[in-house]
Protein backbone atom coordinates (compact mmCIF):
# COMPACT_ATOMS: atom_id res chain seq x y z
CA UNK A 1 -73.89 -34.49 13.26
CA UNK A 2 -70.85 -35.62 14.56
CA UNK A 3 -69.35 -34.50 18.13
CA UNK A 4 -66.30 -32.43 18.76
CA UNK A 5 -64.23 -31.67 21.78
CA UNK A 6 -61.26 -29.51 22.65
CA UNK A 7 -59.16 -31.62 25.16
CA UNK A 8 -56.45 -30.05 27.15
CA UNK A 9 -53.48 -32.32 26.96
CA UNK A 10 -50.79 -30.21 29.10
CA UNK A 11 -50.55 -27.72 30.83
CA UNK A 12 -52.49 -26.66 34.35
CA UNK A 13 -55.40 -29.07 33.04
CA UNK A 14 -54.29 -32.36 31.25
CA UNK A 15 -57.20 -34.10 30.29
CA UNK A 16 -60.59 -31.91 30.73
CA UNK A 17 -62.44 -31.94 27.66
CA UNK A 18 -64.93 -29.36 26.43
CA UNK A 19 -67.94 -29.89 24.53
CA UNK A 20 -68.27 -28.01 21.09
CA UNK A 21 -71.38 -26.29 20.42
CA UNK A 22 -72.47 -25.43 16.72
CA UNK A 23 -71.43 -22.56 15.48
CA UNK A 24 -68.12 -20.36 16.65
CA UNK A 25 -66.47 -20.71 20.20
CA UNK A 26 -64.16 -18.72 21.42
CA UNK A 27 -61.06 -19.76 23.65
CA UNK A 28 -58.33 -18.12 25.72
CA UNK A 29 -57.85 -16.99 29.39
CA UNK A 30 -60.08 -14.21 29.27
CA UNK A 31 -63.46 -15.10 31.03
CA UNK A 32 -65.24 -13.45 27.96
CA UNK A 33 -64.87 -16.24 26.12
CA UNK A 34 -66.90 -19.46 25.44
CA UNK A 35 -64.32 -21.58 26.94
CA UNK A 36 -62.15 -20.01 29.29
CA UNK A 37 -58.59 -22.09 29.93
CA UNK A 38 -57.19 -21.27 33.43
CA UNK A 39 -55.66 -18.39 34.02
CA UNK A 40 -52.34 -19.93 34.56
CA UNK A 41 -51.88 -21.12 31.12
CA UNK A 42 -50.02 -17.95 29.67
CA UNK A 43 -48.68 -19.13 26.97
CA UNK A 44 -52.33 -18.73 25.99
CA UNK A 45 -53.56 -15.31 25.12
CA UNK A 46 -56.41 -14.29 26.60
CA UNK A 47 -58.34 -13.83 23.30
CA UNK A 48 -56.65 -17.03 21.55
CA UNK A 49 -58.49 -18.47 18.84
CA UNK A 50 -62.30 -19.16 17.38
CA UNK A 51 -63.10 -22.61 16.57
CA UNK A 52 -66.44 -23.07 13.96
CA UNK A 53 -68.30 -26.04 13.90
CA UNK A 54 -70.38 -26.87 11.03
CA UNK A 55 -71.39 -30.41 8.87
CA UNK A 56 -68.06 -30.45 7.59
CA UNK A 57 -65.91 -29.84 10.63
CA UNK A 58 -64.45 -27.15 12.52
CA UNK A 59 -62.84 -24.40 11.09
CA UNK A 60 -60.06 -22.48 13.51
CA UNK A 61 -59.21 -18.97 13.35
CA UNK A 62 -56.09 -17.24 15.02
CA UNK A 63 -57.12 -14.22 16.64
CA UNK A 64 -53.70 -12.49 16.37
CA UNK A 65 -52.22 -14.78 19.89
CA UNK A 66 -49.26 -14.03 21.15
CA UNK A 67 -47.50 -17.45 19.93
CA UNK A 68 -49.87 -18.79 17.43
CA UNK A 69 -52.26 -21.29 16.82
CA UNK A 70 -51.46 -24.68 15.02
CA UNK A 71 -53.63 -27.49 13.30
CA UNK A 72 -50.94 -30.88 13.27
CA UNK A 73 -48.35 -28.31 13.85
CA UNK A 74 -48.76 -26.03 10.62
CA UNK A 75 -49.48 -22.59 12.07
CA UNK A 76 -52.39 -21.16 10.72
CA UNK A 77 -53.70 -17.25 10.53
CA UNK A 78 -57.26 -16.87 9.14
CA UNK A 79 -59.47 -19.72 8.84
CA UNK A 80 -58.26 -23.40 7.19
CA UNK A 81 -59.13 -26.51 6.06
CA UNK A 82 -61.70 -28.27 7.88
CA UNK A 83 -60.63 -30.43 11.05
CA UNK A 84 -60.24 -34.34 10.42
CA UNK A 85 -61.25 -36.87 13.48
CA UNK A 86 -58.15 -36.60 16.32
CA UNK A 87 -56.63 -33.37 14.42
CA UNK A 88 -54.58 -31.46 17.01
CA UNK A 89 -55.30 -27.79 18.01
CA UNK A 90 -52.62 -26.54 19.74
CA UNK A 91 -50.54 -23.24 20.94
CA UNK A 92 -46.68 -23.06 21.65
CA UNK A 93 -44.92 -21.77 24.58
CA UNK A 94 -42.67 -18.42 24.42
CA UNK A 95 -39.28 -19.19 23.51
CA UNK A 96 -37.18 -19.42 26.55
């Protein structure tokens, strides 16, 4: 099976990579969740998104954040397409 990470590319963390496990992870602020971005990341609700990894990919689900979650910057709602090799997961900050 292949191997998946989320990467944070900016923000309070550039660069840490986490590990997907099979099956759904969570993600957001909120220490409830699988992975839990720091809390100083707010344009990142604290219940975010759920990514599922199977055979084909990973699946991501919005979970009604604050500004949205985006696969190579379509936003998406319920789950999508499967995830290709160096797809981009990514959230938006508040308009200013």
């Amino acid at each position: 099976m292949a191997y998946y990470y989320l990467e944070v590319v900016q923000g309070v963390q550039p660069g840490k990579k986490y590990p997907l496990a099979e099956g759904a992870t969570s993600i957001g602020r909120s220490s409830q969740n699988t992975i839990a971005l720091h809390s100083a990341e707010k344009s990142v609700s604290g219940h975010h998104a759920i990514l599922y990894k199977s055979e084909n990919g990973v699946l991501v689900q919005d979970l009604d954040s604050t500004n949205g979650a985006f696969v190579n910057e379509h936003r998406i709602k319920e789950t999508e397409h499967p995830t290709r090799r160096c797809d981009r997961f990514r959230k938006i900050r508040p308009p200013a």
